[in-house]
Protein backbone atom coordinates (compact mmCIF):
# COMPACT_ATOMS: atom_id res chain seq x y z
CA UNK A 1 -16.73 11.97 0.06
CA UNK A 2 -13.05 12.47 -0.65
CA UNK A 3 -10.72 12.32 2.30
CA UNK A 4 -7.27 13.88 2.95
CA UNK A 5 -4.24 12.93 4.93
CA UNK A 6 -1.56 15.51 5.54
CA UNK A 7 1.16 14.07 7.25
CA UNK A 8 4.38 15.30 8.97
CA UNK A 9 7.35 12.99 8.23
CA UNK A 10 8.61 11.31 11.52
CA UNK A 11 11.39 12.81 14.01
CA UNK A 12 14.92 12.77 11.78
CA UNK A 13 18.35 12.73 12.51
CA UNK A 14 19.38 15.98 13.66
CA UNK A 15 21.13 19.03 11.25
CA UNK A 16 24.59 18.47 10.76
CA UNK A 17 27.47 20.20 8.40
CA UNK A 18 28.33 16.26 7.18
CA UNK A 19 24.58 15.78 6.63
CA UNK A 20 22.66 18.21 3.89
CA UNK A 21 19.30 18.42 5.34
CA UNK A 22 17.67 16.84 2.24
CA UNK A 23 19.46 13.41 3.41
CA UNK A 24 18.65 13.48 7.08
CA UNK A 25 17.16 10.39 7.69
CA UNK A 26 14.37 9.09 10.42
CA UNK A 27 15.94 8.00 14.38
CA UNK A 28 14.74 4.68 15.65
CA UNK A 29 11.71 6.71 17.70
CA UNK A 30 10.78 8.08 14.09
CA UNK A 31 11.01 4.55 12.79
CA UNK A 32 8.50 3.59 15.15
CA UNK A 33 6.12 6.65 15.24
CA UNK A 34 5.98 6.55 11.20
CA UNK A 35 4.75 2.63 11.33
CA UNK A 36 2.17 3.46 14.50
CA UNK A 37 0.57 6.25 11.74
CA UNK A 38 0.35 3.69 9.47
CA UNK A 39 -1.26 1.64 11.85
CA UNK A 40 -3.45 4.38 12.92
CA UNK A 41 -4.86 5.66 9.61
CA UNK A 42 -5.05 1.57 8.64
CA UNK A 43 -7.45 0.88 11.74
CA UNK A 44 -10.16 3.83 10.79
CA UNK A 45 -10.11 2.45 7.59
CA UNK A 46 -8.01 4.78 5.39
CA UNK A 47 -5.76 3.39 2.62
CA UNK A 48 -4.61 6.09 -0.12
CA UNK A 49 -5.36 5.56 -3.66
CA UNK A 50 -2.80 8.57 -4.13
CA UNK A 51 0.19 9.90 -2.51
CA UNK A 52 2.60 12.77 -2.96
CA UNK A 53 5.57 12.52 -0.89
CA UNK A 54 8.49 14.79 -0.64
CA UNK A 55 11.84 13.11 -2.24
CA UNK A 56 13.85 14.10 1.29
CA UNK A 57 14.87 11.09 3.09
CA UNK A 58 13.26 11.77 5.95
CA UNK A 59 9.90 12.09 4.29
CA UNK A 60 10.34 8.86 1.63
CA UNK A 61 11.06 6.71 5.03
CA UNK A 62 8.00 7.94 6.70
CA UNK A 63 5.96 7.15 4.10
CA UNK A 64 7.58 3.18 3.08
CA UNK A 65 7.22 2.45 6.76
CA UNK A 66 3.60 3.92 7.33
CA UNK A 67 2.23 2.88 3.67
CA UNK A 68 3.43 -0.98 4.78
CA UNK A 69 0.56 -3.45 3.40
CA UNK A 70 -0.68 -0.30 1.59
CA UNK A 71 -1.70 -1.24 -1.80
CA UNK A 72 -1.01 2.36 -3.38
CA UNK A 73 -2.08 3.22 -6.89
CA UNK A 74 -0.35 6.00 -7.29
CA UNK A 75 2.92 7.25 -5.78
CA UNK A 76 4.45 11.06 -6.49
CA UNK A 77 7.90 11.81 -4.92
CA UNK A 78 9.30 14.67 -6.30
CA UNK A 79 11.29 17.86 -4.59
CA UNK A 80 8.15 20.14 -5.58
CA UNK A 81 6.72 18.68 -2.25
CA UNK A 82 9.96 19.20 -0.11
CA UNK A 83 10.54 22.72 0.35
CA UNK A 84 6.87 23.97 -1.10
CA UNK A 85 4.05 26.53 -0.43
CA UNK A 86 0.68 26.15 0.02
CA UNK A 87 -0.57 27.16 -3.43
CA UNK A 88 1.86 24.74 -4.77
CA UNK A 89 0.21 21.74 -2.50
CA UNK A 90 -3.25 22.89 -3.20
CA UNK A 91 -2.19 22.94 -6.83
CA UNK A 92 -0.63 19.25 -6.67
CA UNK A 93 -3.84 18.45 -5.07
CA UNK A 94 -6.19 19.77 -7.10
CA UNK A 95 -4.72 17.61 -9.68
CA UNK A 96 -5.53 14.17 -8.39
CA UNK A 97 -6.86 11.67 -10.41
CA UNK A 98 -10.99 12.52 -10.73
CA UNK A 99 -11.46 9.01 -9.74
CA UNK A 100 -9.27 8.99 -6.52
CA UNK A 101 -11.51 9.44 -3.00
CA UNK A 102 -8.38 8.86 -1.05
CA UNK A 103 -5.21 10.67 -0.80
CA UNK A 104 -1.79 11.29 1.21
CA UNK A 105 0.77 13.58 1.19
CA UNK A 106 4.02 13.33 3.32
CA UNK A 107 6.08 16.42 3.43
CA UNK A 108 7.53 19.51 6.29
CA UNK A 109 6.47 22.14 8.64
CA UNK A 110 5.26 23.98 8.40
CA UNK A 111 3.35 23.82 5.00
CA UNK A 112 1.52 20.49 6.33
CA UNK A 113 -0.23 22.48 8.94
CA UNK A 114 -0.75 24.98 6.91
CA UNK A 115 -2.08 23.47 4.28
CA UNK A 116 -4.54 21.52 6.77
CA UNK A 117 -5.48 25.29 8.19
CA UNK A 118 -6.06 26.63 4.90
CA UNK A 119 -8.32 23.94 4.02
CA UNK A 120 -9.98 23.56 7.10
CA UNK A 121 -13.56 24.73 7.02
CA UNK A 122 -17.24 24.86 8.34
CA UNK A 123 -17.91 21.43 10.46
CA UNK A 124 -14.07 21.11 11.66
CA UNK A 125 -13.02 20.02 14.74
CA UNK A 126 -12.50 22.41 16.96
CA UNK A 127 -9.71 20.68 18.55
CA UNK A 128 -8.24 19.54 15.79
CA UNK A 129 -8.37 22.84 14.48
CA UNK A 130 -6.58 24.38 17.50
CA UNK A 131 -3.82 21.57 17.10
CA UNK A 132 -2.74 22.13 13.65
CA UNK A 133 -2.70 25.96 14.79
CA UNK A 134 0.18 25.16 16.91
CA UNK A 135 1.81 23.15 13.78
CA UNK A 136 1.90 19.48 13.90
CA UNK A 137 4.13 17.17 15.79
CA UNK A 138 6.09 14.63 14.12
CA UNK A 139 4.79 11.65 12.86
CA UNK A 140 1.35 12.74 13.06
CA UNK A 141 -1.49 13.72 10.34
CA UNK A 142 -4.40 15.87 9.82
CA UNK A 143 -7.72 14.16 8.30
CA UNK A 144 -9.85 16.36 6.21
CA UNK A 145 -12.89 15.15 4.88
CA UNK A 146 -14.02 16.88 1.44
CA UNK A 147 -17.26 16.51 -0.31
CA UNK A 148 -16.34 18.71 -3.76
CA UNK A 149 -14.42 17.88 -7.03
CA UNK A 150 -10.54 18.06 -7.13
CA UNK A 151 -10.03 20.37 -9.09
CA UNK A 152 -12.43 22.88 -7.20
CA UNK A 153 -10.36 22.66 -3.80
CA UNK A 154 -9.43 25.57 -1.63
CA UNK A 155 -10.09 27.74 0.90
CA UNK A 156 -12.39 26.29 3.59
CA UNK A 157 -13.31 23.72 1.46
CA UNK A 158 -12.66 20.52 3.67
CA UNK A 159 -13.88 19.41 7.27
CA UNK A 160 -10.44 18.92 9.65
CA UNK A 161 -11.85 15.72 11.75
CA UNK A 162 -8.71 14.64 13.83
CA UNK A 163 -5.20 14.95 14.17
CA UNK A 164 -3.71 11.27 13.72
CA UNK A 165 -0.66 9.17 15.15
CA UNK A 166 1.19 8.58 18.16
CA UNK A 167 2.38 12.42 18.41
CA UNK A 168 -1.27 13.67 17.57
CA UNK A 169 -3.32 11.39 19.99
């Protein structure tokens, strides 16, 4: 089994004219909620072999403080992931490494819910399911469980089990 974290980056700085939004980094409360997910997804037992992370500051901060005592194979940071779609997630996904079971992404709303919708299949939680409708909260993550090959990802092709984190308890 092959499981999925898709994770929100935690509450930034807000917009400003000084400030492009690309370089917006985390508050203190995002501090905090980013290393309680890492905490979170650490105590059920989930480390990532692979990550894709968006290069936005916001999103790269997220992911040093939750991935802290991470040992992390593989890390992808790239602008691809910061202003994307969800073909262009799948697609990144679908590309993991055959021998990876574990992987993260850290990127924006609202492709991370949508993604997690999209993927979101038969056996899902129900209120999981009904969260990640609604988009997810800062600093929080959906966990999808997937059973197939990476390359053969897609629609309805994972189990949504929980929605993860301070903001998504």
């Amino acid at each position: 089994m092959r499981v999925i974290v898709l994770a929100r980056h935690a509450k930034a700085e807000e917009p400003s004219p000084r400030r492009p939004d690309h370089a917006r980094a985390l508050t203190v409360k995002g501090r905090e909620d980013a290393d309680v997910l890492g905490k979170s997804l650490s105590a059920i037992g989930f480390e990532p072999e692979v990550a894709y992370v968006s290069d936005a500051a916001r999103t790269v901060e997220t992911w040093v403080i939750a991935s802290r005592g991470w040992e992390v194979s593989e890390v992808h940071r790239g602008r691809e992931m910061y202003n994307t779609t969800v073909p262009t997630m799948i697609a990144a996904l679908r590309a993991t490494p055959l021998g990876a079971s574990k992987v993260m992404v850290v990127g924006h709303e609202p492709t991370i819910s949508s993604v997690a919708a999209y993927l979101a299949g038969k056996g899902s939680n129900k209120e999981a399911v009904q969260r990640v409708a609604q988009g997810l909260r800062t600093g929080s993550a959906a966990l999808l469980e997937y059973d197939g090959e990476w390359e053969d990802l897609g629609l309805d092709a994972a189990r949504l089990r929980a929605v993860v984190g301070r903001n998504g308890e």
